[in-house]
Protein backbone atom coordinates (compact mmCIF):
# COMPACT_ATOMS: atom_id res chain seq x y z
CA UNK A 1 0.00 0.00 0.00
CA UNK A 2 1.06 3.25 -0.92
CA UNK A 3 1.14 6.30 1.43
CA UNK A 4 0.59 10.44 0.49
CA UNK A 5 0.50 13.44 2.51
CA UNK A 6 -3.29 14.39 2.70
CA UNK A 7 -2.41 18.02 1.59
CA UNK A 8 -1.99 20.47 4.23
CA UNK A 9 -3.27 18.49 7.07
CA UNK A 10 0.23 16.76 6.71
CA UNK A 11 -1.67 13.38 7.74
CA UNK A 12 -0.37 10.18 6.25
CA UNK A 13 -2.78 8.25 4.10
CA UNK A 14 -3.04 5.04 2.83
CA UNK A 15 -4.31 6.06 -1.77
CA UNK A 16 -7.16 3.85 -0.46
CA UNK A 17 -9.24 4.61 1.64
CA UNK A 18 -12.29 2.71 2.86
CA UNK A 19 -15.63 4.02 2.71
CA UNK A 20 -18.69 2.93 5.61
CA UNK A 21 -21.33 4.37 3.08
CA UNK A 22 -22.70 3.89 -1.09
CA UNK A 23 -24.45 0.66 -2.00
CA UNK A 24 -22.42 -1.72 0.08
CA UNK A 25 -21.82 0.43 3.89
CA UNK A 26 -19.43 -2.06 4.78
CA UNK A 27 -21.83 -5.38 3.99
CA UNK A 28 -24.82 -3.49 6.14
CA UNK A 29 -26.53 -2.48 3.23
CA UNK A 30 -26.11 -6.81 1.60
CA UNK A 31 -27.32 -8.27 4.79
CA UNK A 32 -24.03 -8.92 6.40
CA UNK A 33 -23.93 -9.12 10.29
CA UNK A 34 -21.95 -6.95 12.75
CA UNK A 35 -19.00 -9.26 12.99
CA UNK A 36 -18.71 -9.97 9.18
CA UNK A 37 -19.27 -5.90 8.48
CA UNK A 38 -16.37 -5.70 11.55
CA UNK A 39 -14.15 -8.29 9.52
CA UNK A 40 -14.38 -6.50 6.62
CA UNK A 41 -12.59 -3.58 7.79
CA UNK A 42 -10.44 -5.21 10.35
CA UNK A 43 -8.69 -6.82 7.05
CA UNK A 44 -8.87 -3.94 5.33
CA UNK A 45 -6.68 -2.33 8.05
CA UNK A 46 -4.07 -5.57 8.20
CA UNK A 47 -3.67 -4.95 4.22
CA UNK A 48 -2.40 -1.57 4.92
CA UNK A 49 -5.25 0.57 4.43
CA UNK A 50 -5.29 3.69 7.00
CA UNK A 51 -7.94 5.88 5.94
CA UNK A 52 -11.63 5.06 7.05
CA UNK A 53 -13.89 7.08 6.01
CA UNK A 54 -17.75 7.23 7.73
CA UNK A 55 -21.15 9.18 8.63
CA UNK A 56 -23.38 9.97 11.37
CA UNK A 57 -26.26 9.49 7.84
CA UNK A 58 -24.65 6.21 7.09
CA UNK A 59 -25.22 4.26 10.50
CA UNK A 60 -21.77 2.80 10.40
CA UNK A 61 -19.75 4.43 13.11
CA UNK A 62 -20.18 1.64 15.64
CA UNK A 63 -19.16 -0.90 13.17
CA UNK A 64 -15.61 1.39 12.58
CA UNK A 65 -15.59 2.11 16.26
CA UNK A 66 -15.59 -1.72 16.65
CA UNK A 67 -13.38 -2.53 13.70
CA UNK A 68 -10.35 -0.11 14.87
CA UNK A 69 -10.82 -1.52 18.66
CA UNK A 70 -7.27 -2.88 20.07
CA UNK A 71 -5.41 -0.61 17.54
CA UNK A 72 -3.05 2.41 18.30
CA UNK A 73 -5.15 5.24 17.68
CA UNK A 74 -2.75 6.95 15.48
CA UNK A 75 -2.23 3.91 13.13
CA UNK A 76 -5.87 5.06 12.12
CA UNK A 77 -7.34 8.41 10.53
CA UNK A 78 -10.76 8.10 10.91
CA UNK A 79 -12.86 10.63 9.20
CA UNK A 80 -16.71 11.23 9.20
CA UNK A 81 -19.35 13.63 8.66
CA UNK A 82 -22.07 15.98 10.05
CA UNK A 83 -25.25 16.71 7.56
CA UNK A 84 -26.14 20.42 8.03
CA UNK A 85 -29.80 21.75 7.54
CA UNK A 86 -30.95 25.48 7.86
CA UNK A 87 -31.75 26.66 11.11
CA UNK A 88 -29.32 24.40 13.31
CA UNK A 89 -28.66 25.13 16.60
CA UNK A 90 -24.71 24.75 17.65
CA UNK A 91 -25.34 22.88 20.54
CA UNK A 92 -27.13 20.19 18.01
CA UNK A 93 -24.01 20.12 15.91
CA UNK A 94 -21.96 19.73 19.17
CA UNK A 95 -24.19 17.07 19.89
CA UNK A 96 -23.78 15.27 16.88
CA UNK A 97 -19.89 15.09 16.96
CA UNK A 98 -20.25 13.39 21.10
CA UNK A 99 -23.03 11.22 19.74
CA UNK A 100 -20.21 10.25 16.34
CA UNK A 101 -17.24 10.25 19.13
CA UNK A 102 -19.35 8.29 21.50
CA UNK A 103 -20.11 5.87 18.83
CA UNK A 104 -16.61 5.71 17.08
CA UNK A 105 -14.94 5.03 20.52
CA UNK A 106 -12.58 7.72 20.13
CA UNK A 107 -12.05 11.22 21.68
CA UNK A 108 -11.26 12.93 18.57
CA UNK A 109 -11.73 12.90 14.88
CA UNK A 110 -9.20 13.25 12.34
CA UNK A 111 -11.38 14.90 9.72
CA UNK A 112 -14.70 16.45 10.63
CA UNK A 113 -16.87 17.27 7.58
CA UNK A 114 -19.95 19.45 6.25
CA UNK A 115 -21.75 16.35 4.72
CA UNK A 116 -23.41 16.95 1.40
CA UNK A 117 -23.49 20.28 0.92
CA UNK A 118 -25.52 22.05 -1.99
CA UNK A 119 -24.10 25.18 -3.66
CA UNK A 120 -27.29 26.88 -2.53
CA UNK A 121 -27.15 25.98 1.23
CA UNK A 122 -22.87 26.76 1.61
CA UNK A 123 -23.00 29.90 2.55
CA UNK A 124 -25.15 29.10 5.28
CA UNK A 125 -22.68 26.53 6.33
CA UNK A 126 -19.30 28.89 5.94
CA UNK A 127 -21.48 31.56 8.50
CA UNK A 128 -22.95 29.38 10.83
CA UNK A 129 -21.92 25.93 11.00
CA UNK A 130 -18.18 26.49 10.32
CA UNK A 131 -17.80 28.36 13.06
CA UNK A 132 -19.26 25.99 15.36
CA UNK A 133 -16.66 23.29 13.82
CA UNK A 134 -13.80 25.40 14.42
CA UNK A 135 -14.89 25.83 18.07
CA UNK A 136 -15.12 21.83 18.50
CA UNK A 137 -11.01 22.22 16.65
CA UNK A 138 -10.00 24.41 19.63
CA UNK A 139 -11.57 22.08 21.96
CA UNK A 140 -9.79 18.92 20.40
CA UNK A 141 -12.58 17.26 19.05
CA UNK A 142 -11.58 17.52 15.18
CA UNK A 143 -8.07 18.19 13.91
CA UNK A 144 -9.19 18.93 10.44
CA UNK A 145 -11.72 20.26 8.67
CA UNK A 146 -13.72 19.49 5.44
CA UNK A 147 -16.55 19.31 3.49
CA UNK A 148 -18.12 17.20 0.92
CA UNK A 149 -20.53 17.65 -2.11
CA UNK A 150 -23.50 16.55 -3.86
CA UNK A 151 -21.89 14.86 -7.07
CA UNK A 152 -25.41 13.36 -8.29
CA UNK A 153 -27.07 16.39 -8.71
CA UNK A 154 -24.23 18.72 -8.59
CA UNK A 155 -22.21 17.69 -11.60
CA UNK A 156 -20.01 20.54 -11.82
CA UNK A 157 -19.41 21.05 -8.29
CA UNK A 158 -20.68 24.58 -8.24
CA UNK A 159 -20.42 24.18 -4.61
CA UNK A 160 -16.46 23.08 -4.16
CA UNK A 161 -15.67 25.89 -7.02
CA UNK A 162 -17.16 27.79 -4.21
CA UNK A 163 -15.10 26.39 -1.41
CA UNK A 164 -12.05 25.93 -3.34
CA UNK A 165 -11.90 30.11 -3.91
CA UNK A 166 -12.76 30.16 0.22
CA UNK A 167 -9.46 28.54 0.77
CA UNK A 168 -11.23 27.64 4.71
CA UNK A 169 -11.13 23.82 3.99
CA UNK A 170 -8.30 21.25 4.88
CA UNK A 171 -10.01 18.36 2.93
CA UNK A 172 -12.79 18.14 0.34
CA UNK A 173 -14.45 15.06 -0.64
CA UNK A 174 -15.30 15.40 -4.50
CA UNK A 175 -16.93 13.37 -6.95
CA UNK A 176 -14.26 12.52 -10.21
CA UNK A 177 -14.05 9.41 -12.23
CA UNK A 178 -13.34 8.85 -16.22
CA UNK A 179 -16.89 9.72 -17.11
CA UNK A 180 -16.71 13.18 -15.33
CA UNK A 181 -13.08 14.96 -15.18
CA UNK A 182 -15.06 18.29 -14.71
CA UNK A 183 -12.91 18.49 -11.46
CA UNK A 184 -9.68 18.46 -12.34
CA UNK A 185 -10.02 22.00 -14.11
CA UNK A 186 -12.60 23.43 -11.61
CA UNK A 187 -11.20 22.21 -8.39
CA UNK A 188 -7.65 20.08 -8.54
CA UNK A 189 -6.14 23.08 -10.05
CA UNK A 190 -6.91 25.50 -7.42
CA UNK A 191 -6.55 22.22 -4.78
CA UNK A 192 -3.39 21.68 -5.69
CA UNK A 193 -2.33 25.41 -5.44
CA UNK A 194 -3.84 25.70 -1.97
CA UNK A 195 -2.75 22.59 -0.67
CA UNK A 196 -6.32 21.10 0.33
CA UNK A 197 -6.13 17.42 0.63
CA UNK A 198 -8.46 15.67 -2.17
CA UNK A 199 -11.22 12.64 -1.06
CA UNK A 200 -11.94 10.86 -4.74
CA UNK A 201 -15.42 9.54 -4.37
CA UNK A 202 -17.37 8.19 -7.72
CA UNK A 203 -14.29 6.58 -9.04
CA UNK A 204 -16.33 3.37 -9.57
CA UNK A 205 -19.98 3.81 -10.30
CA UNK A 206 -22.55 1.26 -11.54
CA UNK A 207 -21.61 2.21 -15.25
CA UNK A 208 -18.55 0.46 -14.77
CA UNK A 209 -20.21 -2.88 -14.43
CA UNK A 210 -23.25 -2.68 -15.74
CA UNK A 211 -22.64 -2.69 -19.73
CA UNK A 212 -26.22 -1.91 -20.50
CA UNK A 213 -25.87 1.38 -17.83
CA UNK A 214 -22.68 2.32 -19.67
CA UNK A 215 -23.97 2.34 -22.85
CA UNK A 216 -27.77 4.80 -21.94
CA UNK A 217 -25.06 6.93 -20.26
CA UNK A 218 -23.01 7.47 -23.68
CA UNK A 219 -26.02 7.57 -25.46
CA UNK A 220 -27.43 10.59 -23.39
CA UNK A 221 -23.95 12.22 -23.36
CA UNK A 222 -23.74 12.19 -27.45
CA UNK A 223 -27.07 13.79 -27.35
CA UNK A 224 -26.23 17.04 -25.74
CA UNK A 225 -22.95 17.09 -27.68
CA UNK A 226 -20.70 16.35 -25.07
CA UNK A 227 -19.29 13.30 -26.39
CA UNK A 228 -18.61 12.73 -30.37
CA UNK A 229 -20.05 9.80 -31.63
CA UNK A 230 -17.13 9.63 -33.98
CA UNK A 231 -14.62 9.23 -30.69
CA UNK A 232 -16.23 6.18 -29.74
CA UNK A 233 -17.78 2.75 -29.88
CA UNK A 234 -21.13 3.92 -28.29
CA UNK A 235 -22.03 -0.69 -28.26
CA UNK A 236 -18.45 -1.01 -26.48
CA UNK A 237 -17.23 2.28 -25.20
CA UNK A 238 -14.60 1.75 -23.07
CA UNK A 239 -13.33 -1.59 -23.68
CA UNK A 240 -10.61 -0.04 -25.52
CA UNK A 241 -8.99 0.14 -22.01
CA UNK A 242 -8.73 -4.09 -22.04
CA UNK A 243 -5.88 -5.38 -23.30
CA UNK A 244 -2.63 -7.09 -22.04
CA UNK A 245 -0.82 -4.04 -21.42
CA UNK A 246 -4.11 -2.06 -19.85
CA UNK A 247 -6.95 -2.38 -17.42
CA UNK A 248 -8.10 -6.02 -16.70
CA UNK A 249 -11.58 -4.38 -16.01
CA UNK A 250 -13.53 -1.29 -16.54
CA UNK A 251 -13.72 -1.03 -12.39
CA UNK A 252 -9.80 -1.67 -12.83
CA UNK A 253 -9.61 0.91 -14.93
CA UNK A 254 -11.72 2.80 -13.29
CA UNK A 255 -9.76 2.72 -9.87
CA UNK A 256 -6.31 3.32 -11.77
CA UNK A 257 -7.86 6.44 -13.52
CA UNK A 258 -8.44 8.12 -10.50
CA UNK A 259 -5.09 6.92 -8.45
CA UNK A 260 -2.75 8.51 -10.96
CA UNK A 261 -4.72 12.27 -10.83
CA UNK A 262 -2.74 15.33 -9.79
CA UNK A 263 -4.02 16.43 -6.85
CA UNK A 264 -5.94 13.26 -5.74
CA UNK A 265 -4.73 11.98 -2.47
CA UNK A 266 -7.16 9.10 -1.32
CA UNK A 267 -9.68 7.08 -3.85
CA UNK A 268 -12.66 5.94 -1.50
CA UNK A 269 -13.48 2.59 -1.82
CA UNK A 270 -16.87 0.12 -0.67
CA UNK A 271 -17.12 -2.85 -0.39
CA UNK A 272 -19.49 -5.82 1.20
CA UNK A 273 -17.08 -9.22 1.28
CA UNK A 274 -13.16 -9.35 1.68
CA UNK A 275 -13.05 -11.11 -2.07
CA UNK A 276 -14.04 -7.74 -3.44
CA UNK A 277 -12.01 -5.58 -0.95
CA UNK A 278 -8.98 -8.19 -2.09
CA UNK A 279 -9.26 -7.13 -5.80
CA UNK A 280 -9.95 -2.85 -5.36
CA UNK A 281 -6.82 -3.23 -3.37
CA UNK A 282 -5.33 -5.12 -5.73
CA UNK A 283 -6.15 -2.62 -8.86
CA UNK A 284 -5.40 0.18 -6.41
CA UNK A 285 -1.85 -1.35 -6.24
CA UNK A 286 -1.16 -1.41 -10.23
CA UNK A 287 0.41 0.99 -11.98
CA UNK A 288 -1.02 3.69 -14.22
CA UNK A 289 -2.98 3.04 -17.18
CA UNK A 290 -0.91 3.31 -20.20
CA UNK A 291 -0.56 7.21 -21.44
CA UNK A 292 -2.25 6.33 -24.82
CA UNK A 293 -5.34 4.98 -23.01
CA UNK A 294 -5.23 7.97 -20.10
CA UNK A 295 -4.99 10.20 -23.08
CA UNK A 296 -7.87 8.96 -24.92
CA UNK A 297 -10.35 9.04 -21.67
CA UNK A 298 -9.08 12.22 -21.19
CA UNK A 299 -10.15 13.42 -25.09
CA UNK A 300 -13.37 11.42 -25.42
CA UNK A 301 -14.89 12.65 -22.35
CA UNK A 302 -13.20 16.22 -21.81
CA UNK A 303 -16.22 18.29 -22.09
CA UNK A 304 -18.54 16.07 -19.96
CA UNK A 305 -20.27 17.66 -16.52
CA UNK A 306 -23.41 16.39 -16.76
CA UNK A 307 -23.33 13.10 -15.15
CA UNK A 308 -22.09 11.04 -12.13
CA UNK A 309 -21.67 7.42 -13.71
CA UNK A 310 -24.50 6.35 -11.53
């Protein structure tokens, strides 16, 4: 496993980073039980993964707080996230960071984020909630703080262009993958300059593996004129990236995309059975795609910012 410097938090991260929320919430979501959802992360954190990433909206915190039991609390940075609606007191955000500590079995969190925010409801946030987290910073209840976005609805991250001028937050969680690159121009550039520490979420998305999915997705994008039909094989689209030398899978690819990006420091990662946290470790591993292939995701889909892959 491969470590990076999480930007100007200076924390030491593991490129992969395991997520408690999407589809899977660490087997919850499949029907796993406590112990196997436990398991899961405990072997994520034996194969060298240090980032572990959670939410008071995704009712996993126990099952980290159990999984990171028995290990030196700075092995771990454990980061999680409050969602903000109009009107909230600061003692209720307060609470909700004892009720996440309480339920983490920690005294501190490494990360502390905004959770979700919508460009209409951040300044809001920046003038009342932030505040409120940088009070809980003083206290030692968060070292760092961030925020995250809305990637299925806001494609363009209207919000983060917002935060990114700001220059207030340590980390920002933001949604990139091969089908939408809108952030490297709109945010990693500015990121990068600033020294914010990047959370790649979206890097795998049900296009990936669902063919049919893949294919309505490239249709829709060649109708507004964002992709040109003459750049691609709108029946097999991506498999281009297959080959001895390349991806072994679109999710392969996928991961390895998003790895290799300036200015992204940690690709989140879910999973619900240690087979399939095995291979996204595995792919997270590889090297980069070959230039010729990273060059021709990069033309096909360069003026794309209308879609999340889902």
């Amino acid at each position: 496993m491969e470590y990076r410097i999480l930007g100007r938090t200076g924390l030491r991260v593991s490129v992969m980073g395991l997520g408690g929320g999407g589809h899977s919430r660490l087997g919850m979501a499949k029907g796993k039980t406590e112990s196997e959802s436990v398991n899961i992360l405990k072997e994520g954190i034996d194969a060298g993964i240090n980032f572990i990433d959670t939410a008071e909206l995704y009712g996993t915190e126990s099952i980290v707080g159990k999984g990171i039991q028995g290990i030196d609390r700075d092995k771990v940075i454990i980061s999680s996230k409050k969602m903000v609606r109009e009107g909230m007191t600061s003692s209720e955000v307060q609470e909700g960071l004892e009720k996440s500590l309480k339920n983490l079995g920690t005294d501190y969190l490494d990360i502390y984020h905004l959770h979700g925010v919508t460009p209409e409801g951040y300044d809001y946030c920046v003038s009342e909630i932030y505040p409120e987290f940088q009070r809980m910073k003083e206290k030692g209840m968060i070292r760092f703080i961030g925020i995250t976005e809305r990637f299925e609805k806001d494609y363009n991250h209207r919000m983060l262009q917002k935060g990114v001028d700001d220059g207030i937050w340590d980390v920002m969680m933001v949604g990139f993958n091969m089908l939408n690159q809108s952030a490297r121009n709109l945010i990693f550039k500015k990121s990068v300059e600033k020294n914010i520490g990047i959370l790649n979420m979206f890097a795998v998305r049900r296009a990936f593996s669902n063919p049919e999915r893949l294919s309505q997705i490239i249709l829709e994008l060649v109708e507004k004129e964002q992709v040109n039909h003459e750049d691609i094989d709108e029946k097999h689209p991506l498999n281009f990236l297959i080959h001895e030398n390349g991806a072994l899978s679109l999710t392969d690819a996928a991961y390895r995309f998003c790895r290799y990006e300036p200015g992204v420091h940690v690709v989140l990662s879910g999973t619900s059975n240690p087979d399939h946290l095995r291979v996204n470790i595995e792919s997270l591993s590889r090297p980069p795609l070959p230039e010729e292939d990273v060059a021709k995701i990069k033309e096909i889909f360069k003026k794309v910012d209308s879609v999340s892959g889902s």
